[in-house]
C-alpha atoms as a PDB file:
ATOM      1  CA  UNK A   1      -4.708 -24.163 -14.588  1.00  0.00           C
ATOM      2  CA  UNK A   2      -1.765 -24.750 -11.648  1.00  0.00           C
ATOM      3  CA  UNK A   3       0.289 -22.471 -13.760  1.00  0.00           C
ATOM      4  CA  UNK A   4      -1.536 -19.980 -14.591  1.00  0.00           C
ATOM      5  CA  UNK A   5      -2.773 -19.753 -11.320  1.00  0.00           C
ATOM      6  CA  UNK A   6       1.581 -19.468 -10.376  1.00  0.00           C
ATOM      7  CA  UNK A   7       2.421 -17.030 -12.774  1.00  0.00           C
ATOM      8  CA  UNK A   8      -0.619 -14.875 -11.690  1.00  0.00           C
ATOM      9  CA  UNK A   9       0.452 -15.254  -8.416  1.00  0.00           C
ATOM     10  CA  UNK A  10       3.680 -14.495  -9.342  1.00  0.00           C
ATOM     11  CA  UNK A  11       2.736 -11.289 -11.196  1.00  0.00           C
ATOM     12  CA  UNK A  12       1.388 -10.319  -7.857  1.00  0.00           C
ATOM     13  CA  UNK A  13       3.971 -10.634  -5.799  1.00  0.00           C
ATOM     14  CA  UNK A  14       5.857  -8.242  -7.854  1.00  0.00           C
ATOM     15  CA  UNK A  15       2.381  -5.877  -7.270  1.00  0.00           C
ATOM     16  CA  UNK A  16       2.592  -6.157  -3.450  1.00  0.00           C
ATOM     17  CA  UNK A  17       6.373  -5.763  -3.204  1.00  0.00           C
ATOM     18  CA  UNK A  18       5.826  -2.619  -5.342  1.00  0.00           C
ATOM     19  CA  UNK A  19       2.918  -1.310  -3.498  1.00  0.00           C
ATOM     20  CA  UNK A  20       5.195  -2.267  -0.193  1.00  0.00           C
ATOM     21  CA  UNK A  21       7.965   0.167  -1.290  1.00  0.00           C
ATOM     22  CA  UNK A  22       5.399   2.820  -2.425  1.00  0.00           C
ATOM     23  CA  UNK A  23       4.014   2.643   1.350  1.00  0.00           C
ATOM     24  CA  UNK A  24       6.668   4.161   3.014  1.00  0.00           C
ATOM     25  CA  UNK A  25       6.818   1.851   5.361  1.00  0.00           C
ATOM     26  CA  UNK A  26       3.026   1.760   5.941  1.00  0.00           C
ATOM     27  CA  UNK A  27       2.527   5.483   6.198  1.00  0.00           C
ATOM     28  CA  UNK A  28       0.588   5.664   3.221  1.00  0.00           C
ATOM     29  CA  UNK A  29      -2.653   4.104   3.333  1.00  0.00           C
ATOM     30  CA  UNK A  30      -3.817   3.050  -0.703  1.00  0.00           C
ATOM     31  CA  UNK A  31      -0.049   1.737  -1.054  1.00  0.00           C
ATOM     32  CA  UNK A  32      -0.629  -0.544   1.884  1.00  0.00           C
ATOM     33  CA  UNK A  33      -4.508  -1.381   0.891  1.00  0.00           C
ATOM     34  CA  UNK A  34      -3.006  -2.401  -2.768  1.00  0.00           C
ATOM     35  CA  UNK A  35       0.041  -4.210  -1.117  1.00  0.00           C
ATOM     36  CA  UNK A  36      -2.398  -6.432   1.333  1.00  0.00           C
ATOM     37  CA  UNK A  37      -4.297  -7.606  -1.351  1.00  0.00           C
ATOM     38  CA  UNK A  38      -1.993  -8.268  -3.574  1.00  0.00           C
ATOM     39  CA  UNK A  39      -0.056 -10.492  -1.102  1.00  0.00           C
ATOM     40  CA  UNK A  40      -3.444 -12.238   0.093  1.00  0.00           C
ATOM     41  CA  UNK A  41      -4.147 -12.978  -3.845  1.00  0.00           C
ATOM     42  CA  UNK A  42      -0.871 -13.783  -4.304  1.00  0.00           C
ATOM     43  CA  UNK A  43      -0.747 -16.563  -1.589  1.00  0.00           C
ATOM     44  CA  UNK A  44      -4.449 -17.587  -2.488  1.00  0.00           C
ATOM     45  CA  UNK A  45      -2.774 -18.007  -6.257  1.00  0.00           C
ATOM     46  CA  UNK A  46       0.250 -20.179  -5.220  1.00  0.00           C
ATOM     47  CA  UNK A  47      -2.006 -22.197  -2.626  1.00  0.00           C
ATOM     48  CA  UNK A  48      -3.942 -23.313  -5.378  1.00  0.00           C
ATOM     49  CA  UNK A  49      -1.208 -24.043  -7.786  1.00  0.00           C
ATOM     50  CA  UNK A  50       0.048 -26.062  -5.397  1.00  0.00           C
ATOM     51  CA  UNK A  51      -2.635 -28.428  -5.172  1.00  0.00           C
ATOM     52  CA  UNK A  52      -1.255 -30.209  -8.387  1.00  0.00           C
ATOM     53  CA  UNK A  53       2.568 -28.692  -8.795  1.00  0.00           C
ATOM     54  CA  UNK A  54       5.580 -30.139  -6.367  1.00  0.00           C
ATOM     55  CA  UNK A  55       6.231 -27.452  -3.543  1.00  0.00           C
ATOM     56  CA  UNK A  56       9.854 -27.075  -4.791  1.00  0.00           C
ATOM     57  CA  UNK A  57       8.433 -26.147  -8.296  1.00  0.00           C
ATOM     58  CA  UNK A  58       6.158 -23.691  -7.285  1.00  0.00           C
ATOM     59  CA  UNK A  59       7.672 -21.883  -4.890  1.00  0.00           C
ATOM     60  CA  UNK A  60      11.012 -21.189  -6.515  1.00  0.00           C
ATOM     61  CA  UNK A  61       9.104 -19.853  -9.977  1.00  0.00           C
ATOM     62  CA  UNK A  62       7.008 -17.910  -7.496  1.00  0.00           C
ATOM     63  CA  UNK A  63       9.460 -16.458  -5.881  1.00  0.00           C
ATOM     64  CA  UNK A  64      11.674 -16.347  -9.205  1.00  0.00           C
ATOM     65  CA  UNK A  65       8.951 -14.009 -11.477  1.00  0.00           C
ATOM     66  CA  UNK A  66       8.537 -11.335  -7.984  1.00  0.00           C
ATOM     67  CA  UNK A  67      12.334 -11.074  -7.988  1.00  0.00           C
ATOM     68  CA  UNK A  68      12.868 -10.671 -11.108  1.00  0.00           C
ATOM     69  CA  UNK A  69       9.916  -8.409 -11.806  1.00  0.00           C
ATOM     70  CA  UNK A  70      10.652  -6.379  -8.670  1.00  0.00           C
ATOM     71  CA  UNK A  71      14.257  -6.073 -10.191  1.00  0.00           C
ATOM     72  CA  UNK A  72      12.343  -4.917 -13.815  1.00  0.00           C
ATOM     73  CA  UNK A  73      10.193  -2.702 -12.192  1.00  0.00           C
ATOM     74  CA  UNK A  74      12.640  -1.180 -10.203  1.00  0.00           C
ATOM     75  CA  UNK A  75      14.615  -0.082 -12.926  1.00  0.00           C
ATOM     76  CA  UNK A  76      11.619   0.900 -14.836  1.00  0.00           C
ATOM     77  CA  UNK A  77       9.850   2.330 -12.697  1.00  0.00           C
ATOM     78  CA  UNK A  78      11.601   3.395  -9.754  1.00  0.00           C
ATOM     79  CA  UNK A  79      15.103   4.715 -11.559  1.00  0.00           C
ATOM     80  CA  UNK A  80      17.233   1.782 -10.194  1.00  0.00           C
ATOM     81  CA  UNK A  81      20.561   1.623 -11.591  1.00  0.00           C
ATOM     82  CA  UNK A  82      21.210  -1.756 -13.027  1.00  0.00           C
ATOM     83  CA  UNK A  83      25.231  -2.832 -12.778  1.00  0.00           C
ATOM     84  CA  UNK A  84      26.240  -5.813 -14.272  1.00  0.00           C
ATOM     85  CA  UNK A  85      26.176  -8.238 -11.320  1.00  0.00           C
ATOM     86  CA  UNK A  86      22.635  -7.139 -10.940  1.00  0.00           C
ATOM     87  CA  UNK A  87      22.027  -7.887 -14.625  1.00  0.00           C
ATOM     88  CA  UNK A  88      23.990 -11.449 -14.370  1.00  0.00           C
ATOM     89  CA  UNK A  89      21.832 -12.702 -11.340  1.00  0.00           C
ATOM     90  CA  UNK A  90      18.574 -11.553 -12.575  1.00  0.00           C
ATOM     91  CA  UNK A  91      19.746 -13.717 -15.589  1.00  0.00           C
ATOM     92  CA  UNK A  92      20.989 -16.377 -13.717  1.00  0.00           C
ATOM     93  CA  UNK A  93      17.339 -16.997 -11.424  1.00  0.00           C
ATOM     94  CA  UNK A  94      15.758 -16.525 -14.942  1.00  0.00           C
ATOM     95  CA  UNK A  95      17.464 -19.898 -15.869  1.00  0.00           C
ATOM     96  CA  UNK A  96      17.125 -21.082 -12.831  1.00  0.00           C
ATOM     97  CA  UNK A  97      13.251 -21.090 -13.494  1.00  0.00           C
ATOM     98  CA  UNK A  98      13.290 -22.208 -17.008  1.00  0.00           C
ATOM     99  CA  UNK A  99      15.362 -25.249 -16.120  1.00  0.00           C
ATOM    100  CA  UNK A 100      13.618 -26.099 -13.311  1.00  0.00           C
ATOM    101  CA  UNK A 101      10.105 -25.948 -15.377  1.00  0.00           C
ATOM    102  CA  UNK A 102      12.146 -28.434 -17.706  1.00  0.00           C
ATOM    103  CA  UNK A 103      12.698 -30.513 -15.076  1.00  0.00           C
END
């Protein structure tokens, strides 16, 4: 359950920092409702995860899927130009995550 309970949390960080930019920096009211939330469930989420996973584990992959995401949704989303270097570090804290979950 710790990690499904991580990559929820995870998921939601990516929801709050979304939400955060939508704000405007907290002039719009829904925007900073969802962001709240999300970032209270989000902590709630990694609190719990980290009941049974190392601290070093969970927060890097926590941190790790809302950077990433953030950097997806951006794009997606938001019409964030992706260069290469961009491209190459999302990449590079993607296998940063994988080999620490190997570890």
């Amino acid at each position: 359950m710790a990690w499904i309970f991580l990559f929820a949390a995870g998921l939601l960080e990516i929801v709050w920092a979304f939400a955060m930019k939508e704000s405007h920096g907290f002039t719009r009211f829904v925007p900073t409702l969802v962001m709240l939330a999300a970032m209270v469930a989000s902590f709630g989420l990694l609190s719990l995860s980290m009941r049974t996973l190392p601290l070093g584990t969970s927060y890097m992959i926590w941190t790790g899927i809302g950077a990433v995401g953030a950097f997806v949704v951006g794009y997606w989303f938001l019409g964030e130009t992706v260069s290469v270097q961009r491209a190459v570090a999302a990449l590079l804290i993607v296998a940063g995550i994988v080999t620490m979950k190997l570890a």
